[in-house]
C-alpha atoms as a PDB file:
ATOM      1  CA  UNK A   1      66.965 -45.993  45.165  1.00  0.00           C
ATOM      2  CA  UNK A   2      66.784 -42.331  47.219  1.00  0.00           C
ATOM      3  CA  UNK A   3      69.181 -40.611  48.756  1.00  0.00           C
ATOM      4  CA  UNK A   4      68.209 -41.673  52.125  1.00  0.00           C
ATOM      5  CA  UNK A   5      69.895 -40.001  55.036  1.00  0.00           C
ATOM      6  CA  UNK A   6      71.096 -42.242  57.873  1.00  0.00           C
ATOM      7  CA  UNK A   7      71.647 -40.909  61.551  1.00  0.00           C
ATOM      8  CA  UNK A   8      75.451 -39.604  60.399  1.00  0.00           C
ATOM      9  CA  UNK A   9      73.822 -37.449  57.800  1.00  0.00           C
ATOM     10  CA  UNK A  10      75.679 -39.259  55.210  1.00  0.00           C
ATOM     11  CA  UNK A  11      73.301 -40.898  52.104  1.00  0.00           C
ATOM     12  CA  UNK A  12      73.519 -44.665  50.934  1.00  0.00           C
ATOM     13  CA  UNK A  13      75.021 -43.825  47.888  1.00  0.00           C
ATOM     14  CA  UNK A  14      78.125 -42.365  49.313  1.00  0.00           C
ATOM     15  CA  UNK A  15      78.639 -45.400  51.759  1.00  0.00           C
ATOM     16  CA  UNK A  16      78.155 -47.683  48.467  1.00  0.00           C
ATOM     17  CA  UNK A  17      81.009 -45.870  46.567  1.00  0.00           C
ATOM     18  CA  UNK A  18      83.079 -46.614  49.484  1.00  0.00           C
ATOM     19  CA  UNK A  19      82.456 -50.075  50.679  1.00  0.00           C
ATOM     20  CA  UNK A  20      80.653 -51.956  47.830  1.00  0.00           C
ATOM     21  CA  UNK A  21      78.293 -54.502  48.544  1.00  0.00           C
ATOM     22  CA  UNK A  22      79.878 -57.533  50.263  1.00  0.00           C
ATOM     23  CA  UNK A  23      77.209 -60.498  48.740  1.00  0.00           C
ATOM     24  CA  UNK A  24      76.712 -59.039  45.300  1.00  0.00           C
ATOM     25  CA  UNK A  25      76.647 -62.710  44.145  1.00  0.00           C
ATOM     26  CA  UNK A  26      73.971 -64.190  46.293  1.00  0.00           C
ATOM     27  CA  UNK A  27      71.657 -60.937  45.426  1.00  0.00           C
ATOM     28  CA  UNK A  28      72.363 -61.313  41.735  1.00  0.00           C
ATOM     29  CA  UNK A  29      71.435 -65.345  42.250  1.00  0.00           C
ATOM     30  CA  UNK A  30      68.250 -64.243  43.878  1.00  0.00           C
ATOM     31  CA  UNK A  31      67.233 -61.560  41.890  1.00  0.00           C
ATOM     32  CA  UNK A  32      67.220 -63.749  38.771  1.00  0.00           C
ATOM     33  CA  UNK A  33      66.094 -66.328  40.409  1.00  0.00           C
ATOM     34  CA  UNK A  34      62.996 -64.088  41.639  1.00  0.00           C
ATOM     35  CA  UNK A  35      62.291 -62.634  37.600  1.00  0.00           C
ATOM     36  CA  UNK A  36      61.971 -66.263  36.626  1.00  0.00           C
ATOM     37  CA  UNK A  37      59.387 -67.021  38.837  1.00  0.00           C
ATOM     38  CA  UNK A  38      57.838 -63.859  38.168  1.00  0.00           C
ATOM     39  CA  UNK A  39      57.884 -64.352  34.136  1.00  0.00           C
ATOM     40  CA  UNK A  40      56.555 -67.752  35.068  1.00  0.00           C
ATOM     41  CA  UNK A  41      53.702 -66.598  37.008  1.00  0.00           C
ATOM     42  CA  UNK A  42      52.685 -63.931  35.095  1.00  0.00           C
ATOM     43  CA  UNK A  43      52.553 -67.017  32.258  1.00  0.00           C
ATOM     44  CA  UNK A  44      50.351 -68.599  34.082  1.00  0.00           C
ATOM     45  CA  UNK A  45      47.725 -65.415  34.324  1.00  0.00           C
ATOM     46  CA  UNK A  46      47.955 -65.005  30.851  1.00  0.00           C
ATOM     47  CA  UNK A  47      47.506 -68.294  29.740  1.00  0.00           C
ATOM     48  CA  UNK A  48      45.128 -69.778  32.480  1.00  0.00           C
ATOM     49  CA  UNK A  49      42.744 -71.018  30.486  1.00  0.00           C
ATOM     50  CA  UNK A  50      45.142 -73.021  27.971  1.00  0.00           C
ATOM     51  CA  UNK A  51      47.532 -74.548  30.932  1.00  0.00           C
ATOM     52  CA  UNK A  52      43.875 -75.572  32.252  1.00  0.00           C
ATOM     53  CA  UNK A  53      43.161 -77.428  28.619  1.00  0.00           C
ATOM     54  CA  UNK A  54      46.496 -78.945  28.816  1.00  0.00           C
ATOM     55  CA  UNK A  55      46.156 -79.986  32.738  1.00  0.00           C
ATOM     56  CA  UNK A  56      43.177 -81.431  31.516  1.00  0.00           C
ATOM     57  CA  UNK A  57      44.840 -84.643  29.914  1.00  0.00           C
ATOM     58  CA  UNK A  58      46.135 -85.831  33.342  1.00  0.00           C
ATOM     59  CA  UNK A  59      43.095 -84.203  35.828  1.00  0.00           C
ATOM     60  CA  UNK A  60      39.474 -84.167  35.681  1.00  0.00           C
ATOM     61  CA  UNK A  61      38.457 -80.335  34.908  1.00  0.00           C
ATOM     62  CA  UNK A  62      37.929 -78.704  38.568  1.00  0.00           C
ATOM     63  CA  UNK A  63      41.351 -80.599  39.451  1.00  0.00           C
ATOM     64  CA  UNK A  64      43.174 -79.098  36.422  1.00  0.00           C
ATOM     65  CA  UNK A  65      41.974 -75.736  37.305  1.00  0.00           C
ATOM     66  CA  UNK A  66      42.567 -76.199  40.830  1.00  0.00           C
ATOM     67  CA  UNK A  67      46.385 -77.508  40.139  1.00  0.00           C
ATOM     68  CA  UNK A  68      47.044 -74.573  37.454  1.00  0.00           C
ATOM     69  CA  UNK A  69      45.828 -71.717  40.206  1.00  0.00           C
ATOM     70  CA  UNK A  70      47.829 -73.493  43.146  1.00  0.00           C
ATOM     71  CA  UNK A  71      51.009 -73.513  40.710  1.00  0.00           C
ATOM     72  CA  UNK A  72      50.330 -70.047  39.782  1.00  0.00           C
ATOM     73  CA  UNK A  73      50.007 -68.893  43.474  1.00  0.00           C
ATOM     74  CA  UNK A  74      53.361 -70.611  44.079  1.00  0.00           C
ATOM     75  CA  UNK A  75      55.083 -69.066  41.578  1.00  0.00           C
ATOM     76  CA  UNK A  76      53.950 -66.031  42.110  1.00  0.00           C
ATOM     77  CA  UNK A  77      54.709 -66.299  46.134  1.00  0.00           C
ATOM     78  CA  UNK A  78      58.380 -67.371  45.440  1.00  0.00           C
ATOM     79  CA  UNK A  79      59.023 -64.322  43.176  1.00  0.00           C
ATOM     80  CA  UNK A  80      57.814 -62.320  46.065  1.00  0.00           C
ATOM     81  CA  UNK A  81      59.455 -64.019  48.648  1.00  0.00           C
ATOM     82  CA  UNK A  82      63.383 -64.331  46.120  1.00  0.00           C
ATOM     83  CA  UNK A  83      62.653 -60.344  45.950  1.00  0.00           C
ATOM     84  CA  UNK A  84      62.213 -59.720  49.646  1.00  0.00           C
ATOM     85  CA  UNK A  85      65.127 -62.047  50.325  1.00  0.00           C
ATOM     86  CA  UNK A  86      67.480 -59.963  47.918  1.00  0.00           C
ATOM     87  CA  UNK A  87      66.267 -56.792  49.355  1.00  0.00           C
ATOM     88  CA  UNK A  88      66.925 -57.652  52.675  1.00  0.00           C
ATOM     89  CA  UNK A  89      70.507 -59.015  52.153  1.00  0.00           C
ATOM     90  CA  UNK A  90      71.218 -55.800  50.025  1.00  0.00           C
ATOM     91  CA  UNK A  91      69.827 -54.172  53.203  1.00  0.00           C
ATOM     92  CA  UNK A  92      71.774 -55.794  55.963  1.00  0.00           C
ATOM     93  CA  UNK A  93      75.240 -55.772  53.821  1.00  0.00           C
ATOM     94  CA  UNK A  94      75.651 -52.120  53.352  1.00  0.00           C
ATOM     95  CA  UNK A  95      72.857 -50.272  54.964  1.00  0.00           C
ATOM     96  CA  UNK A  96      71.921 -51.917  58.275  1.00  0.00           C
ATOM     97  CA  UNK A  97      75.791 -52.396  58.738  1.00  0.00           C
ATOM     98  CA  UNK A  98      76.600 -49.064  58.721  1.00  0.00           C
ATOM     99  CA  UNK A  99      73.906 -48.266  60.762  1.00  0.00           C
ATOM    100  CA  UNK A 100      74.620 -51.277  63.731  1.00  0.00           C
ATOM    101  CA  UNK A 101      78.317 -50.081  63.556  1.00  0.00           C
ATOM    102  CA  UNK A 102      77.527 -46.914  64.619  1.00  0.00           C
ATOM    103  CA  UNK A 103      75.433 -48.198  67.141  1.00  0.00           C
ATOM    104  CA  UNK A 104      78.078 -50.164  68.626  1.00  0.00           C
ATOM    105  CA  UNK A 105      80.277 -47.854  68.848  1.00  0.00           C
ATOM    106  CA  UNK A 106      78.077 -45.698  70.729  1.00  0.00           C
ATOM    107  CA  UNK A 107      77.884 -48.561  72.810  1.00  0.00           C
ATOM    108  CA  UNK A 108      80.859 -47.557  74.657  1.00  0.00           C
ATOM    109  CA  UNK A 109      80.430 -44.971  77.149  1.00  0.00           C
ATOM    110  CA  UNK A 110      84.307 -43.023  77.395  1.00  0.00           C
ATOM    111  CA  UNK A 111      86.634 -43.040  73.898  1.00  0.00           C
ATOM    112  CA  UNK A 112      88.537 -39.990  74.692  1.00  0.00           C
ATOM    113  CA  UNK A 113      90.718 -42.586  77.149  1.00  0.00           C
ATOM    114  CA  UNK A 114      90.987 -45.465  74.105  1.00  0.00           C
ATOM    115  CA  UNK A 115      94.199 -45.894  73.351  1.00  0.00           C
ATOM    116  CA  UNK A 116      94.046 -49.174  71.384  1.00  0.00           C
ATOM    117  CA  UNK A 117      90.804 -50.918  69.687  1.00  0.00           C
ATOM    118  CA  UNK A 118      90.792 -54.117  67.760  1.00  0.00           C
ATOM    119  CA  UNK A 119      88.088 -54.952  65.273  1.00  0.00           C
ATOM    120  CA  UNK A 120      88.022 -58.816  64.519  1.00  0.00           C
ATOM    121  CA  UNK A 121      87.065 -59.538  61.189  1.00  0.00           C
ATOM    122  CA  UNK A 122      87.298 -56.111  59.961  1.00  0.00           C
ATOM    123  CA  UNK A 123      86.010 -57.277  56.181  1.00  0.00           C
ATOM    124  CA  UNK A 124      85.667 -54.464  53.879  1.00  0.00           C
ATOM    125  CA  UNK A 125      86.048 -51.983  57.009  1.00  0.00           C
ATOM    126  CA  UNK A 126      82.500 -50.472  57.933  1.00  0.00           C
ATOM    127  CA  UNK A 127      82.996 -51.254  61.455  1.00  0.00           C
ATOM    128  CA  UNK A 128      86.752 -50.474  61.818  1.00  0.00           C
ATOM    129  CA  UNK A 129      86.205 -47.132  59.891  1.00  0.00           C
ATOM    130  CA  UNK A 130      83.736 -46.135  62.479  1.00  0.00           C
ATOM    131  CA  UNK A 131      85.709 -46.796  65.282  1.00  0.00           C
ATOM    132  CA  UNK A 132      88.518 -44.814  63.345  1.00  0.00           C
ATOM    133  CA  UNK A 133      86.374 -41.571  63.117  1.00  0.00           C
ATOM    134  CA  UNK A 134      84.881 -41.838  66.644  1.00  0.00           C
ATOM    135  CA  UNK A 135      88.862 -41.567  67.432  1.00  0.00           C
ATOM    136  CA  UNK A 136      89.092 -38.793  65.129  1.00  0.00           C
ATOM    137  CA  UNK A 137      86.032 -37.079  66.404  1.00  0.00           C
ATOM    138  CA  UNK A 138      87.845 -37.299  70.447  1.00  0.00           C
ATOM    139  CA  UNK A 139      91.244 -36.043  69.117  1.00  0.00           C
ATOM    140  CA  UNK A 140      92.741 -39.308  70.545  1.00  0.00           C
ATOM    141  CA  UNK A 141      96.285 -40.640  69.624  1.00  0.00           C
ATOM    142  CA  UNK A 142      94.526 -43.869  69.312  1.00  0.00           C
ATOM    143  CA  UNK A 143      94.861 -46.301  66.825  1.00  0.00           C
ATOM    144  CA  UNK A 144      91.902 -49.017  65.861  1.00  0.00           C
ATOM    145  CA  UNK A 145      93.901 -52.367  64.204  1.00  0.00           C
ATOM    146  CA  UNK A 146      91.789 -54.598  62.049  1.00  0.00           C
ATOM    147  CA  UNK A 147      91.941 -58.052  62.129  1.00  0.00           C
ATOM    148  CA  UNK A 148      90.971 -60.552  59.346  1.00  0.00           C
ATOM    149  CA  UNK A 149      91.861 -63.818  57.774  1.00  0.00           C
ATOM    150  CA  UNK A 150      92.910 -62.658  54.008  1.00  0.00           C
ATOM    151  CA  UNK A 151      95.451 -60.085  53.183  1.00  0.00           C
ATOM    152  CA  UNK A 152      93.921 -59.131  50.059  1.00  0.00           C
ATOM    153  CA  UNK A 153      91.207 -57.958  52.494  1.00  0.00           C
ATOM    154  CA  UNK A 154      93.296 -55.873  54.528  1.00  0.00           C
ATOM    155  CA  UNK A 155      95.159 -54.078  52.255  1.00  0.00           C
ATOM    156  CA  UNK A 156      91.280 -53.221  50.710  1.00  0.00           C
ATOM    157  CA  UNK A 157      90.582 -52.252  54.264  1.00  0.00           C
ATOM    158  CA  UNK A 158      93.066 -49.785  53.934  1.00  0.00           C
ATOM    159  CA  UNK A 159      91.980 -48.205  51.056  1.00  0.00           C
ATOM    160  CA  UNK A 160      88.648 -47.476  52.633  1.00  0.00           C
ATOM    161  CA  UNK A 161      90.227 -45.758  55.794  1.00  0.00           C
ATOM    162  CA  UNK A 162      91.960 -43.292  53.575  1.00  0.00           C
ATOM    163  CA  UNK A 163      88.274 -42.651  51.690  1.00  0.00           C
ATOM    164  CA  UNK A 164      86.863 -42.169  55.186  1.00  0.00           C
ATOM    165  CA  UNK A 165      89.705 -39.586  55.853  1.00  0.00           C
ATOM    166  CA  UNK A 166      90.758 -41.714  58.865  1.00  0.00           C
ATOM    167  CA  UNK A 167      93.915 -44.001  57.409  1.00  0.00           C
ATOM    168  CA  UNK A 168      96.196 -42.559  60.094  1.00  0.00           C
ATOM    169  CA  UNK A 169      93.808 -43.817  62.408  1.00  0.00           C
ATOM    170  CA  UNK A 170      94.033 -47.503  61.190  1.00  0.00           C
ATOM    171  CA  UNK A 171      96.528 -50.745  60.915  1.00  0.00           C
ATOM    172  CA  UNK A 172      95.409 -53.626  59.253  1.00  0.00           C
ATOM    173  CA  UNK A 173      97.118 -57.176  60.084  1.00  0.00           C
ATOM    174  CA  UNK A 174      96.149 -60.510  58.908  1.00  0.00           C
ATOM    175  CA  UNK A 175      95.843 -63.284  61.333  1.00  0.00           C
ATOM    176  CA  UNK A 176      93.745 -66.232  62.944  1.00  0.00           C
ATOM    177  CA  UNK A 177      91.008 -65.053  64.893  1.00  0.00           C
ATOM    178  CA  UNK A 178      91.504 -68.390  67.005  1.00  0.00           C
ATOM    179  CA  UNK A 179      95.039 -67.312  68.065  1.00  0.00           C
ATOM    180  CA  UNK A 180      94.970 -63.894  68.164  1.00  0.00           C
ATOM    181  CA  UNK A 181      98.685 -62.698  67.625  1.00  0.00           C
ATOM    182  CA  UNK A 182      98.543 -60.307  70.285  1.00  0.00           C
ATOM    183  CA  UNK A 183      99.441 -60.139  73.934  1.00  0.00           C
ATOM    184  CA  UNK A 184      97.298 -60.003  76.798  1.00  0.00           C
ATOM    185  CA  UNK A 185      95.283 -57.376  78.222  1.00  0.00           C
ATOM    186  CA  UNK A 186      95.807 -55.266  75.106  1.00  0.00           C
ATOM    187  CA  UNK A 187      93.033 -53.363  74.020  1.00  0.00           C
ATOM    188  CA  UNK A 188      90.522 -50.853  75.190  1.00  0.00           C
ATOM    189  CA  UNK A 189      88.108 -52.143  73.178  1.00  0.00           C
ATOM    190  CA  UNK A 190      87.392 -54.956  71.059  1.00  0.00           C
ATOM    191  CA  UNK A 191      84.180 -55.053  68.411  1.00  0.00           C
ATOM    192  CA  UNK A 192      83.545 -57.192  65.878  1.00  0.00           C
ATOM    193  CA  UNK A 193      80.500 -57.349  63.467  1.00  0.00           C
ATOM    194  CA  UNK A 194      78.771 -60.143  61.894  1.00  0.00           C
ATOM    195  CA  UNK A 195      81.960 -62.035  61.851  1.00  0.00           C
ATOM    196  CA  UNK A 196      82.381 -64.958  65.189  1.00  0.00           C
ATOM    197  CA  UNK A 197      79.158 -66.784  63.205  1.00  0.00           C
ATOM    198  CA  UNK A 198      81.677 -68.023  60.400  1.00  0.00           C
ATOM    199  CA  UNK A 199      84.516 -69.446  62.935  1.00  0.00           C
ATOM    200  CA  UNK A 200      84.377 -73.203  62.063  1.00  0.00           C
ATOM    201  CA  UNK A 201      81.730 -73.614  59.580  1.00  0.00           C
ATOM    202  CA  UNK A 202      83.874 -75.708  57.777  1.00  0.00           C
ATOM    203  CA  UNK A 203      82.532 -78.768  60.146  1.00  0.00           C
ATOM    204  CA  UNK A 204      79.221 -77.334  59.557  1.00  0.00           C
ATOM    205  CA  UNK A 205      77.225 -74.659  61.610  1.00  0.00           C
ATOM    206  CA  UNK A 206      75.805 -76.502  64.505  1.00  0.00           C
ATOM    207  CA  UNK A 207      78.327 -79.232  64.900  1.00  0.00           C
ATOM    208  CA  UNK A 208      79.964 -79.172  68.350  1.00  0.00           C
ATOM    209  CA  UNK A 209      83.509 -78.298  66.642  1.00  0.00           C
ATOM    210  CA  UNK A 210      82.079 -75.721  64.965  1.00  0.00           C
ATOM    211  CA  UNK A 211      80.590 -74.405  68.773  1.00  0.00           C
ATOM    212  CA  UNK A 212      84.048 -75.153  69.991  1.00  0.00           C
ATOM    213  CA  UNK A 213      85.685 -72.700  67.595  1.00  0.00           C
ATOM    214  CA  UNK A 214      83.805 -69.854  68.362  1.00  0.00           C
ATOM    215  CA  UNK A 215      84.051 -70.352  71.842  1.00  0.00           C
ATOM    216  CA  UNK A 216      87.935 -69.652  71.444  1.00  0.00           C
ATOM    217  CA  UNK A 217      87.574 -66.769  69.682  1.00  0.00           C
ATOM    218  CA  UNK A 218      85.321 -65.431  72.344  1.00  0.00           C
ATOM    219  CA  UNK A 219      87.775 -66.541  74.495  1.00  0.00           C
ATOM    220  CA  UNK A 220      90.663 -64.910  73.001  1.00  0.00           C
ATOM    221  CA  UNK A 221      88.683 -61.499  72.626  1.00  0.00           C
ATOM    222  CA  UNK A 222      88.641 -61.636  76.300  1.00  0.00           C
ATOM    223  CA  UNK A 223      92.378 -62.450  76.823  1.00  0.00           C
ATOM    224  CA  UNK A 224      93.713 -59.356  74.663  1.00  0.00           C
ATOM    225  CA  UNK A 225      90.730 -57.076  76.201  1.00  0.00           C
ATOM    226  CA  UNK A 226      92.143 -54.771  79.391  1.00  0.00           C
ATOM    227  CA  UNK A 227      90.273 -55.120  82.842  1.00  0.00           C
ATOM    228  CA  UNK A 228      88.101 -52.256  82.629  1.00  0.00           C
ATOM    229  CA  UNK A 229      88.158 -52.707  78.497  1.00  0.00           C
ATOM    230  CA  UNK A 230      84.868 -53.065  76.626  1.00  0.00           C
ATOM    231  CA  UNK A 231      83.776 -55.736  74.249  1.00  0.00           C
ATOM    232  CA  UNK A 232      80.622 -55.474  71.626  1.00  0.00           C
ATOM    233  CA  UNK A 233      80.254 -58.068  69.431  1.00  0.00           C
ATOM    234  CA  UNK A 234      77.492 -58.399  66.800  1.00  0.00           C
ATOM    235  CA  UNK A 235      76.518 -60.982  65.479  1.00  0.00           C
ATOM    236  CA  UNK A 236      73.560 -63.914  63.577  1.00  0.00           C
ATOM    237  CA  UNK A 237      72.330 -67.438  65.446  1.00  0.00           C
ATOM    238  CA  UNK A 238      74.940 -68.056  67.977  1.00  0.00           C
ATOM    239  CA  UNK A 239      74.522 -65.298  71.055  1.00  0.00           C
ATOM    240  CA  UNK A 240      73.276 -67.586  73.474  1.00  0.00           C
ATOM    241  CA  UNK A 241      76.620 -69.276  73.136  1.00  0.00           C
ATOM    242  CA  UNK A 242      78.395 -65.629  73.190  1.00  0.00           C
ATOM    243  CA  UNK A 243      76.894 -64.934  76.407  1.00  0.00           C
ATOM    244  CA  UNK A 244      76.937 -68.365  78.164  1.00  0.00           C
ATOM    245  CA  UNK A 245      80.953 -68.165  77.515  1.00  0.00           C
ATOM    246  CA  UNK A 246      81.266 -64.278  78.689  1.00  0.00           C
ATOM    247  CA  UNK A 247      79.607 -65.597  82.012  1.00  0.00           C
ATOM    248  CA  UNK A 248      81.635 -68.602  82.326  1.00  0.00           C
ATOM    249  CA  UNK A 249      84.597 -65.927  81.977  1.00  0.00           C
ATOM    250  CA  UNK A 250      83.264 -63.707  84.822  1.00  0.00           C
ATOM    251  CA  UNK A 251      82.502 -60.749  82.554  1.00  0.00           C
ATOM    252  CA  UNK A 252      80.569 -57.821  83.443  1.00  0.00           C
ATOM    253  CA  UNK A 253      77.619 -55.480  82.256  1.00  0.00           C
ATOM    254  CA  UNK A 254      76.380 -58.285  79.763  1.00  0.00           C
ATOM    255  CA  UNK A 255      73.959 -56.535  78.008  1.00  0.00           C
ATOM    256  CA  UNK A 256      72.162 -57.924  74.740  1.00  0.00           C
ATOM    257  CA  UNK A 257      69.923 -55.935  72.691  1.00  0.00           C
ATOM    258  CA  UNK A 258      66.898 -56.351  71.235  1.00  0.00           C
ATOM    259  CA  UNK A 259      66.983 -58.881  67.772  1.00  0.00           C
ATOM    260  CA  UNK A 260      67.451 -57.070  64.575  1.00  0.00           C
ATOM    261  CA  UNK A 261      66.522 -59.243  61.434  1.00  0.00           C
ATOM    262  CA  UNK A 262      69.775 -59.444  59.314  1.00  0.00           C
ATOM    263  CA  UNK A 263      70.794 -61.353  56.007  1.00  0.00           C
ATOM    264  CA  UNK A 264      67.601 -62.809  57.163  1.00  0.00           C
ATOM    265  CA  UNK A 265      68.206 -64.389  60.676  1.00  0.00           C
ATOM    266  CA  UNK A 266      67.893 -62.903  64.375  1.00  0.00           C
ATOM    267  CA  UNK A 267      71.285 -61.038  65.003  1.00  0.00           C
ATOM    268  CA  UNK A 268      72.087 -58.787  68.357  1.00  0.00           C
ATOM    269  CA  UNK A 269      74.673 -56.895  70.038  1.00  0.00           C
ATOM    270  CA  UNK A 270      76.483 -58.135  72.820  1.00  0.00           C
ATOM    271  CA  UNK A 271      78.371 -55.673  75.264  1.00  0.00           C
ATOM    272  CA  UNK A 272      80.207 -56.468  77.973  1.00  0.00           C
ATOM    273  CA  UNK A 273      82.989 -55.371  80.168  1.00  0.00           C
ATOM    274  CA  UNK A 274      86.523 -56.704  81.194  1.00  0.00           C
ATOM    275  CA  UNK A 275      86.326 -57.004  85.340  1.00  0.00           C
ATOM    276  CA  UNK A 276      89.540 -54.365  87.006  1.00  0.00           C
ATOM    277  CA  UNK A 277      91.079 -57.612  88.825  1.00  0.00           C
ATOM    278  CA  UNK A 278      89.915 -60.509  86.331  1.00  0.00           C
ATOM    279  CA  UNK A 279      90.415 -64.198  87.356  1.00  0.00           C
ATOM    280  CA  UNK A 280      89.119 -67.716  86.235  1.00  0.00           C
ATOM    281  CA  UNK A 281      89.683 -70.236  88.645  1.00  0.00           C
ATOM    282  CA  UNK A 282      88.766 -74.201  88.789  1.00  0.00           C
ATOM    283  CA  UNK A 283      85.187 -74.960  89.544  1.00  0.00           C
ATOM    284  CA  UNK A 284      83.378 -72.263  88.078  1.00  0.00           C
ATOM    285  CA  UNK A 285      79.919 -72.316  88.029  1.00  0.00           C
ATOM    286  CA  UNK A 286      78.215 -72.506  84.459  1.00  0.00           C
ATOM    287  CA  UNK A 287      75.468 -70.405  84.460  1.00  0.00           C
ATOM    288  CA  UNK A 288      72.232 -70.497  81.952  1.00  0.00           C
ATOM    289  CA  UNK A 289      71.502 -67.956  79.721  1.00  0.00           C
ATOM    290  CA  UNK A 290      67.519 -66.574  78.971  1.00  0.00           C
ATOM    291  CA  UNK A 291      66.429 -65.025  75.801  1.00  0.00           C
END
């Protein structure tokens, strides 16, 4: 692969030394997954006519041939589909990332007056170190914590930030997203990237718990945001929910951006902004949300 130059003028290869690829695993599964069926399809073209001979004993001849071309075909179009699959999770873990990171931060307008930012789910730290060197970038005395579930995590975090040149920009903390271990009305900003979509999927995806979950941790990301604070959130499947619940909450300059395919699913940004005097009171009206 080239040295292609993103937006920042930095090249792929430099973000890879860095931060790694996050599903190595699942594009290694695919990959080989995707030469077998290539091997086996290019069997097939090689040997048509003796798979026909041998199709043969269990179809009349035009069936055989018929069954050994439509099991070729499929062979062949799983190969190319496994590929495209890898290629696109390779693309959305380290490229695309980088690139939707910066994008959200440029999502909010003023970071010369940031003070405090909180990144939820700050993984391996694409998204936090962003927000780090946007501080930089403003001379700010800010500092960006992130936030996520394992401490083994964190303390890799860390060793990213000082890569990026931004470490004294950063504080990593582990913690449940759910109860956020902060007080309220916190943080100038609050971002998190592909991260809210795996709150609760241990009762499954599109189970009502699972719904329930997220909803908290939307709701928390409001309670430690400052009136006036930003939020951007980006994330796969569930925005409709993300925005329904930022309504609910009385939020501001909801904006959602156009879908971006990512690890092979819809995914958007959400912004959104804390009201100055911020209240939820009894009978609020629920309000629909319209892709």
């Amino acid at each position: 692969m080239g040295k292609t130059m993103n937006s920042s003028g930095r090249d792929w290869t430099q973000i890879y030394a860095i931060y790694g690829v996050d599903q190595w695993q699942t594009i290694v599964f695919l990959l080989l997954h995707a030469v077998f069926f290539t091997a086996l399809s290019l069997f097939y073209l090689s040997y048509f006519e003796f798979i026909c001979s041998f199709f043969e004993i269990l179809f009349s001849g035009a069936s055989a041939r018929f069954a050994v071309g439509f099991t070729g075909c499929v062979t062949a179009i799983s190969a190319f589909c496994l590929f495209f699959a890898a290629a696109n999770i390779f693309y959305s873990s380290l490229p695309l990332h980088y690139e939707m990171a910066l994008r959200m931060v440029n999502a909010v307008s003023d970071w010369s007056t940031v003070k405090h930012a909180l990144d939820l789910g700050c993984g391996r730290g694409i998204l936090l170190n962003a927000v780090a060197t946007q501080l930089k970038k403003e001379g700010s005395s800010g500092r960006v914590v992130g936030l996520d579930r394992s401490k083994r995590t964190t303390l890799s975090t860390l060793r990213t930030a000082k890569m990026e040149g931004v470490g004294e920009y950063v504080t990593c903390r582990e913690g449940d997203v759910r109860r956020l271990p902060f007080g309220d009305n916190y943080f100038d900003v609050v971002v998190s990237g592909v991260f809210v979509h795996t709150i609760g999927k241990e009762h499954g995806p599109r189970t009502a718990e699972a719904a329930a979950e997220r909803m908290r941790v939307v709701g928390e990301l409001v309670r430690v945001l400052k009136p006036g604070g930003t939020g951007v959130v980006w994330d796969l499947l569930h925005v409709p929910e993300y925005v329904r619940r930022l309504q609910e909450l009385k939020m501001e300059n909801i904006r959602v951006s156009e879908g971006v395919t990512a690890f092979m699913v819809s995914s958007h940004i959400v912004s959104f902004t804390k009201p100055l005097h911020h209240f939820v009171g009894f009978g609020e009206v629920r309000l629909d949300w319209r892709c």
